[in-house]
Protein backbone atom coordinates (compact mmCIF):
# COMPACT_ATOMS: atom_id res chain seq x y z
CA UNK A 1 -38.59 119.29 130.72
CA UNK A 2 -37.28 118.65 134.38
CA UNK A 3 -36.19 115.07 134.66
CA UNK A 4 -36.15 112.63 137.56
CA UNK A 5 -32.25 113.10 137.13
CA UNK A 6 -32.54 117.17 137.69
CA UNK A 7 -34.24 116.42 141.17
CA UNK A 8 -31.31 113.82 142.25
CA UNK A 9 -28.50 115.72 141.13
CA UNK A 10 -29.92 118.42 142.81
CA UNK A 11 -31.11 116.87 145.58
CA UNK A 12 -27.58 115.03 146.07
CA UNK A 13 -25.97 118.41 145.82
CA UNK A 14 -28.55 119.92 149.24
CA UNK A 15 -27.19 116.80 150.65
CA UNK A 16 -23.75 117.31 150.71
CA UNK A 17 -23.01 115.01 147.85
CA UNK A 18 -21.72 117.32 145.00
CA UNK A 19 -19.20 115.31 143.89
CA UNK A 20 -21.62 111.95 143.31
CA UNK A 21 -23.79 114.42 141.93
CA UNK A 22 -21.74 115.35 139.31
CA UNK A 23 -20.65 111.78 138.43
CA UNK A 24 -24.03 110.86 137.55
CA UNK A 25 -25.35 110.52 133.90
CA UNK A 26 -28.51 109.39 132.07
CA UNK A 27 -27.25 106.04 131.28
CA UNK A 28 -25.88 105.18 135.05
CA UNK A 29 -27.94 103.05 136.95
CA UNK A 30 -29.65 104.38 140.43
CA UNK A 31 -28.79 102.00 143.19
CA UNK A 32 -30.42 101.59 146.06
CA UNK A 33 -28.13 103.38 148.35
CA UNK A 34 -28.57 106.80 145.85
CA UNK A 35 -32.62 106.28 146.36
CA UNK A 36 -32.44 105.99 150.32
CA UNK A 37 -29.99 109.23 150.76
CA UNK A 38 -32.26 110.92 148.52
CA UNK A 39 -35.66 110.05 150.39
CA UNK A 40 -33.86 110.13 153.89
CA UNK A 41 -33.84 114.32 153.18
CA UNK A 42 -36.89 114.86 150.89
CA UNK A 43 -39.49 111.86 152.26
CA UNK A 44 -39.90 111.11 148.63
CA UNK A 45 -38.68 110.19 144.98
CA UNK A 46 -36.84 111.76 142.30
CA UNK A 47 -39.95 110.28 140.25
CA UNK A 48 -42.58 111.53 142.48
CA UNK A 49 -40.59 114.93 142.62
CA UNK A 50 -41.39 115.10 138.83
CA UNK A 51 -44.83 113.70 138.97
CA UNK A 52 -45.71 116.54 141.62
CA UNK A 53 -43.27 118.99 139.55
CA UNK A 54 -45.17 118.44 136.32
CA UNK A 55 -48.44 119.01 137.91
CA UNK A 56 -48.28 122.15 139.93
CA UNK A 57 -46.43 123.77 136.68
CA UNK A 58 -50.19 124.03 135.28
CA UNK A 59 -51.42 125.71 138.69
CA UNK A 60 -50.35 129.94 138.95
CA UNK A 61 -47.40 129.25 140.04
CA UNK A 62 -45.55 132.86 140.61
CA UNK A 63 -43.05 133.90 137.78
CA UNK A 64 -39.45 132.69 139.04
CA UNK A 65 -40.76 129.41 140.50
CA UNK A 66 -38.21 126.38 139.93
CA UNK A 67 -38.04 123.03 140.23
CA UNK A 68 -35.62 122.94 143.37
CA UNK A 69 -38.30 125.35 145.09
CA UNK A 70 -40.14 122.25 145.38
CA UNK A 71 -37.35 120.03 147.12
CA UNK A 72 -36.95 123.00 149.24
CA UNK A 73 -40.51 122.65 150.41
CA UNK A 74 -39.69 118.70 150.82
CA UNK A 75 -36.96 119.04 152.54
CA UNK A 76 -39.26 121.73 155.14
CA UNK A 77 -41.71 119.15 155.83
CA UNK A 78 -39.18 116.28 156.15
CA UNK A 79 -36.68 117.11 158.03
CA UNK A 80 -38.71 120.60 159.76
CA UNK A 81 -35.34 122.26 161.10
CA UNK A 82 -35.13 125.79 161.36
CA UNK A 83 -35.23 127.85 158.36
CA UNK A 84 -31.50 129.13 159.11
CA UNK A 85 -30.30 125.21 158.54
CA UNK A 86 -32.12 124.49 155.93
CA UNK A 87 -31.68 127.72 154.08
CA UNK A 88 -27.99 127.12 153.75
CA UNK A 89 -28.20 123.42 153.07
CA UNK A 90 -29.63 124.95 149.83
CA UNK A 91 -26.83 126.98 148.98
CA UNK A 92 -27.28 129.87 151.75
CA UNK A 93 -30.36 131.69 150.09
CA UNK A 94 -31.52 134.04 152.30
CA UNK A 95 -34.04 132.85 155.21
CA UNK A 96 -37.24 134.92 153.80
CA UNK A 97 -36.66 133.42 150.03
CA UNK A 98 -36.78 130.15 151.34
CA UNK A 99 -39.41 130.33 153.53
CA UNK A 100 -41.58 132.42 151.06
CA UNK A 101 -40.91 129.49 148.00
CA UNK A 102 -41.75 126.69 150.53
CA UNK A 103 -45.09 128.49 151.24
CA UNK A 104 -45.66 128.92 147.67
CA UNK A 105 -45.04 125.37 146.63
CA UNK A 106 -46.65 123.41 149.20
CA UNK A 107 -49.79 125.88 148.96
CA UNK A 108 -49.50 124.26 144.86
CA UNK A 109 -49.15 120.93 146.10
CA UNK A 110 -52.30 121.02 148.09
CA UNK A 111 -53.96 122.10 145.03
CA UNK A 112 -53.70 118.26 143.47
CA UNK A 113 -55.64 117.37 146.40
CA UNK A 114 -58.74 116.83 144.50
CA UNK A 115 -57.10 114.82 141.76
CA UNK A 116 -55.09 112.48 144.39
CA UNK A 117 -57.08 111.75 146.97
CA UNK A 118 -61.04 111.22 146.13
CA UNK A 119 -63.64 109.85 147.74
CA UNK A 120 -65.12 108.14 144.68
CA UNK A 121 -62.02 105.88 144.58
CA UNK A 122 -63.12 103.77 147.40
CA UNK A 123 -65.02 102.26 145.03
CA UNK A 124 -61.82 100.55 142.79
CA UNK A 125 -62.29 97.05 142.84
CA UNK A 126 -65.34 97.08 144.70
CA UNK A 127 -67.31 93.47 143.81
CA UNK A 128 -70.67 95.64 144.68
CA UNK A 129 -71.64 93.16 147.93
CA UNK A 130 -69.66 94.45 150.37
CA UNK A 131 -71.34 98.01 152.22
CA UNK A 132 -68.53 98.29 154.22
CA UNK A 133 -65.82 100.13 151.99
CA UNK A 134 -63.54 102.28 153.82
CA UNK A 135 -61.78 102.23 157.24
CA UNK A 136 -61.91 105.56 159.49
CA UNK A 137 -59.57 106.90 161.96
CA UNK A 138 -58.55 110.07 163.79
CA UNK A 139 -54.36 111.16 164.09
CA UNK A 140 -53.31 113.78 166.56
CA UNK A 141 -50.90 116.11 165.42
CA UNK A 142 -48.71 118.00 168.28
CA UNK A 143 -48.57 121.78 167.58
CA UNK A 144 -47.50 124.89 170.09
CA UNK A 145 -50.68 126.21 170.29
CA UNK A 146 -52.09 128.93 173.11
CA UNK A 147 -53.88 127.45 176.39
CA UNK A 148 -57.31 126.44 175.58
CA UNK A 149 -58.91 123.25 176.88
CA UNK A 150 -60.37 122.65 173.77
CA UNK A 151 -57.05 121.59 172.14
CA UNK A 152 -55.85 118.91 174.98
CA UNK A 153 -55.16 116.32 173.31
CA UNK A 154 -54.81 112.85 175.89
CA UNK A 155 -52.20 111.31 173.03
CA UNK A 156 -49.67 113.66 174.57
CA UNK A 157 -50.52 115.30 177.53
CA UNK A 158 -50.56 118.75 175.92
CA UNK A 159 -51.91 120.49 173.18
CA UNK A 160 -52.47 118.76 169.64
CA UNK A 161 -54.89 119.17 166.31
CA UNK A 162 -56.73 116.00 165.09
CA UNK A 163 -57.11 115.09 161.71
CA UNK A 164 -59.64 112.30 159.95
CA UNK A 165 -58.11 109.85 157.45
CA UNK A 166 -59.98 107.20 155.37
CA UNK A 167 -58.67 104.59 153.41
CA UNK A 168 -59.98 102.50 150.72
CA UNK A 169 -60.35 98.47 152.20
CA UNK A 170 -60.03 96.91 148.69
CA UNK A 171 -57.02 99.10 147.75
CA UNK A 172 -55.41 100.87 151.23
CA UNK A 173 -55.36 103.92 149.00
CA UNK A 174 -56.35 107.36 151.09
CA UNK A 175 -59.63 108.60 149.52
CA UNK A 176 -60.51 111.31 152.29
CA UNK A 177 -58.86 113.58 154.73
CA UNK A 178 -60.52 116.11 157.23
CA UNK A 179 -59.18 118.30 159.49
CA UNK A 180 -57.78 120.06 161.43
CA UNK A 181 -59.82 120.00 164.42
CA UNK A 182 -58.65 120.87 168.26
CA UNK A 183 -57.97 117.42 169.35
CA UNK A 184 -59.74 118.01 172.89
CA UNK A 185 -63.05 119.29 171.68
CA UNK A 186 -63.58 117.54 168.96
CA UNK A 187 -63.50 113.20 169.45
CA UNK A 188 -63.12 110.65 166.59
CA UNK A 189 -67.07 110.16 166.36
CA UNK A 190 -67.87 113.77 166.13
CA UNK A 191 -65.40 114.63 163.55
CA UNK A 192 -66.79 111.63 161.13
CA UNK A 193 -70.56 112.58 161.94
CA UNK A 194 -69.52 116.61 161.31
CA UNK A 195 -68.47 115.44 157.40
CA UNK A 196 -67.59 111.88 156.20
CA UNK A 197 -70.61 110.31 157.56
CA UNK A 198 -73.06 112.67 155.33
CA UNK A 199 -71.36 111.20 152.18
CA UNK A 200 -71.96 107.50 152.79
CA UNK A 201 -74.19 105.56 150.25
CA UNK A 202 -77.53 104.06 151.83
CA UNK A 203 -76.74 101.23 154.32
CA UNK A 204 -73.12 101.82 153.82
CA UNK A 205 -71.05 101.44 157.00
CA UNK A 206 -67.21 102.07 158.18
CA UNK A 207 -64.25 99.67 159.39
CA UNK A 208 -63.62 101.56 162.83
CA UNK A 209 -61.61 101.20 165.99
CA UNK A 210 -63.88 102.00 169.36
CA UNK A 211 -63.76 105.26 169.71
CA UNK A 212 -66.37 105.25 166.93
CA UNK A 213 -69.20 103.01 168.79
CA UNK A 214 -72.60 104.40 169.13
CA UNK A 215 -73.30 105.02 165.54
CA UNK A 216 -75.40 102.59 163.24
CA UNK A 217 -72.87 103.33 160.48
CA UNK A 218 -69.48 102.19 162.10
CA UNK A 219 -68.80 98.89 162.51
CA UNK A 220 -66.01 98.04 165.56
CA UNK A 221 -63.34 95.53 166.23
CA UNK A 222 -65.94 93.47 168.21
CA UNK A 223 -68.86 93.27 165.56
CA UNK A 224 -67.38 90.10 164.09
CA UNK A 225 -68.88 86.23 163.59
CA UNK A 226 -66.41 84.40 163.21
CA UNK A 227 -62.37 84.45 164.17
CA UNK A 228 -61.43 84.54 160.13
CA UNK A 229 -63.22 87.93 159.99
CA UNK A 230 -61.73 89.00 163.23
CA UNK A 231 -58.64 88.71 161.39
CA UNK A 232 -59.52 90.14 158.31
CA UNK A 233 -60.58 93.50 160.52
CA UNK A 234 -57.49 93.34 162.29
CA UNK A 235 -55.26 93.60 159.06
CA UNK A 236 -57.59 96.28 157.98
CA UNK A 237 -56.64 98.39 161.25
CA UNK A 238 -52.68 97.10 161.14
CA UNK A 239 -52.36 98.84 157.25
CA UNK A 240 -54.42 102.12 158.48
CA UNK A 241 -51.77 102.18 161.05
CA UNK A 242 -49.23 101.83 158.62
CA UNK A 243 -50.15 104.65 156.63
CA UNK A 244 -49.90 107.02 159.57
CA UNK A 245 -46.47 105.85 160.60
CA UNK A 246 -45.96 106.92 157.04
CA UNK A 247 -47.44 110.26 157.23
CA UNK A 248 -45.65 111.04 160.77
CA UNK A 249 -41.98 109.70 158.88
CA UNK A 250 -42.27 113.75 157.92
CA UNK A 251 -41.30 115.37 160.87
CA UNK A 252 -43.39 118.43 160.02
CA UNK A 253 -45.88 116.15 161.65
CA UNK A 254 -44.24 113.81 164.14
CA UNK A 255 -42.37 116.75 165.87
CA UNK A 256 -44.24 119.44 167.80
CA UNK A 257 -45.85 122.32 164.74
CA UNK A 258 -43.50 125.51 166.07
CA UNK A 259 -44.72 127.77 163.29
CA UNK A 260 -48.08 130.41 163.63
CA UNK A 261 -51.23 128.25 164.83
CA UNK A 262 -53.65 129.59 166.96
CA UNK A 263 -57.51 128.77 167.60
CA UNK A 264 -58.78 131.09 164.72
CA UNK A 265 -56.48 129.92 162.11
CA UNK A 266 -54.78 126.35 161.86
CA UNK A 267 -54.09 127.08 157.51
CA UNK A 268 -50.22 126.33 157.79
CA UNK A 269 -50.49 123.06 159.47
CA UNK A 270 -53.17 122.26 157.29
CA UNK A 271 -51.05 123.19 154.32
CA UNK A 272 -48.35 120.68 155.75
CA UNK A 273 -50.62 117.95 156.34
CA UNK A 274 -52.56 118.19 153.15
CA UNK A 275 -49.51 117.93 151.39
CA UNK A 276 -48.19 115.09 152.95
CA UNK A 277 -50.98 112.72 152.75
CA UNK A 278 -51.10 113.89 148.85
CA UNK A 279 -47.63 112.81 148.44
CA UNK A 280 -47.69 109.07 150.71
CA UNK A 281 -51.26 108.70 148.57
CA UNK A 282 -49.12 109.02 145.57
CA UNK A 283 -46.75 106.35 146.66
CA UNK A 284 -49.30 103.86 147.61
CA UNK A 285 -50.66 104.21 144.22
CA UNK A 286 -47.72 103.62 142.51
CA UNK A 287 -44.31 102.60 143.88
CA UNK A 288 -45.06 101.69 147.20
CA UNK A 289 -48.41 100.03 147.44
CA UNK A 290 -49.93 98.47 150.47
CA UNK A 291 -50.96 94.73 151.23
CA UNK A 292 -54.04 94.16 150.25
CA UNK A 293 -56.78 92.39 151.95
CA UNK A 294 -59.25 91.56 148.97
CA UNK A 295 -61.01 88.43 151.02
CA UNK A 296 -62.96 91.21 152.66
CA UNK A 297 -66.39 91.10 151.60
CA UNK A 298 -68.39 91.49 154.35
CA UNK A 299 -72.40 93.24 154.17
CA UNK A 300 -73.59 94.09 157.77
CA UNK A 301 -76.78 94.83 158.53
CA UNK A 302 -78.13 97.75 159.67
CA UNK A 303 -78.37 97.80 163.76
């Protein structure tokens, strides 16, 4: 069984740190400084590394898959240098074995997506009042795509892919993702009335910014009583916000997408952005959890 230890020695070592590598043992404690050199290259844990690990072992996983094909994919996605660097920060394999493993495993990893990120959860800790469970918002990705109107995106003045994200109010888990959609032709509203919006309960509504007005089942910064629930929707905002700064820490999503995208097939940054919002959902879960904001409880009526 691969062991939390496995993945930081190993890690350590793609870091340039044999020698600290090979002074560690199961009874040493892990300090602080260990943990941050570790996530600084792989965006993660050595306990989420075996949490993922022990997972996408039960999917058809190729034979000859190991468990440092996995920091090889986290190590893609966070730090998104060319294959040449990376390939020899892991020991000089040759470019096509490391770019064919990092395909392989993050393909796996986006197989959990069912298991980690659910719709149904938005309902932990719901008091059953409330109709207003989740809040929606649209992220633009920049990607080197072909000209094409359709993909200007007005974020950056060039081309870019759009993705939905929904969080849980009661919990700031992530219980839906959508995407990707060219970020010119296809605005916030649009992409939540092409998908999420058909899964709402009856009278059920969304916390929103304003690019979602003109649909009974958003509710914007502005549809507020009082200044205590103006504040309540503001936090709710602020932590959505904080979860994308999260996802974008991976650079395979906060630098410009290099690799094969084009109009008529947008799979590989899916695959990159699927897997990263599996593994930040997995941290809020469990080490990392967000503030919560359980004094919302707020029905709305329908307009």
């Amino acid at each position: 069984m691969t062991t939390s230890l496995d993945f930081l020695k190993t890690g350590l070592i793609y870091c340039g740190r044999e020698e600290l590598a090979n002074s560690l043992h199961d009874g040493k404690r892990l300090d602080k400084t260990l943990k941050r050199r570790f996530r600084s290259h792989f965006g993660t844990t050595p306990g989420v590394c075996v949490y993922l690990w022990d997972n996408i072992e039960k999917c058809d996983l190729p034979q000859g898959a190991k468990y440092f094909h996995l920091l090889w994919a986290l190590l893609f996605i966070k730090l998104y240098d060319s294959e040449q660097v990376l390939s020899g920060m892991v020991g000089g394999v040759d470019e096509k074995t490391y770019r064919k493993w990092t395909w392989i495993i993050l393909a796996s990893i986006c197989q959990l997506k069912q298991k980690v990120i659910n719709l149904n959860n938005r309902f932990v800790n719901w008091d059953g009042h409330s109709n207003c469970l989740m809040s929606v918002d649209g992220s633009d990705f920049r990607a080197c795509l072909s000209f094409w109107p359709g993909f200007y995106s007005h974020k950056f003045n060039s081309s870019g892919l759009r993705y939905e994200v929904a969080l849980c109010i009661q919990t700031g888990w992530i219980v839906w993702i959508n995407g990707p959609y060219p970020a010119g032709k296809w605005p916030d509203i649009t992409i939540y009335r092409h998908r999420l919006k058909n899964h709402l309960l009856e009278n059920e509504v969304v916390e929103a910014d304003k690019g979602y007005r003109g649909d009974s089942t958003t509710v914007c910064p502005d549809d507020c009583r009082t200044f205590g629930e103006w504040q309540l929707k503001f936090q709710v905002r602020a932590r959505h916000e904080t979860v994308n700064k999260r996802m974008k820490d991976f650079k395979v999503l906060s630098d410009r997408f290099r690799h094969k995208v084009n109009r008529h097939d947008l799979s590989r940054h899916e695959l990159c952005f699927t897997a990263v919002a599996i593994i930040t959902q997995i941290h809020i879960s469990t080490f990392e959890p967000l503030f919560s904001i359980h004094e919302y409880d707020f029905f709305y009526v329908e307009r």
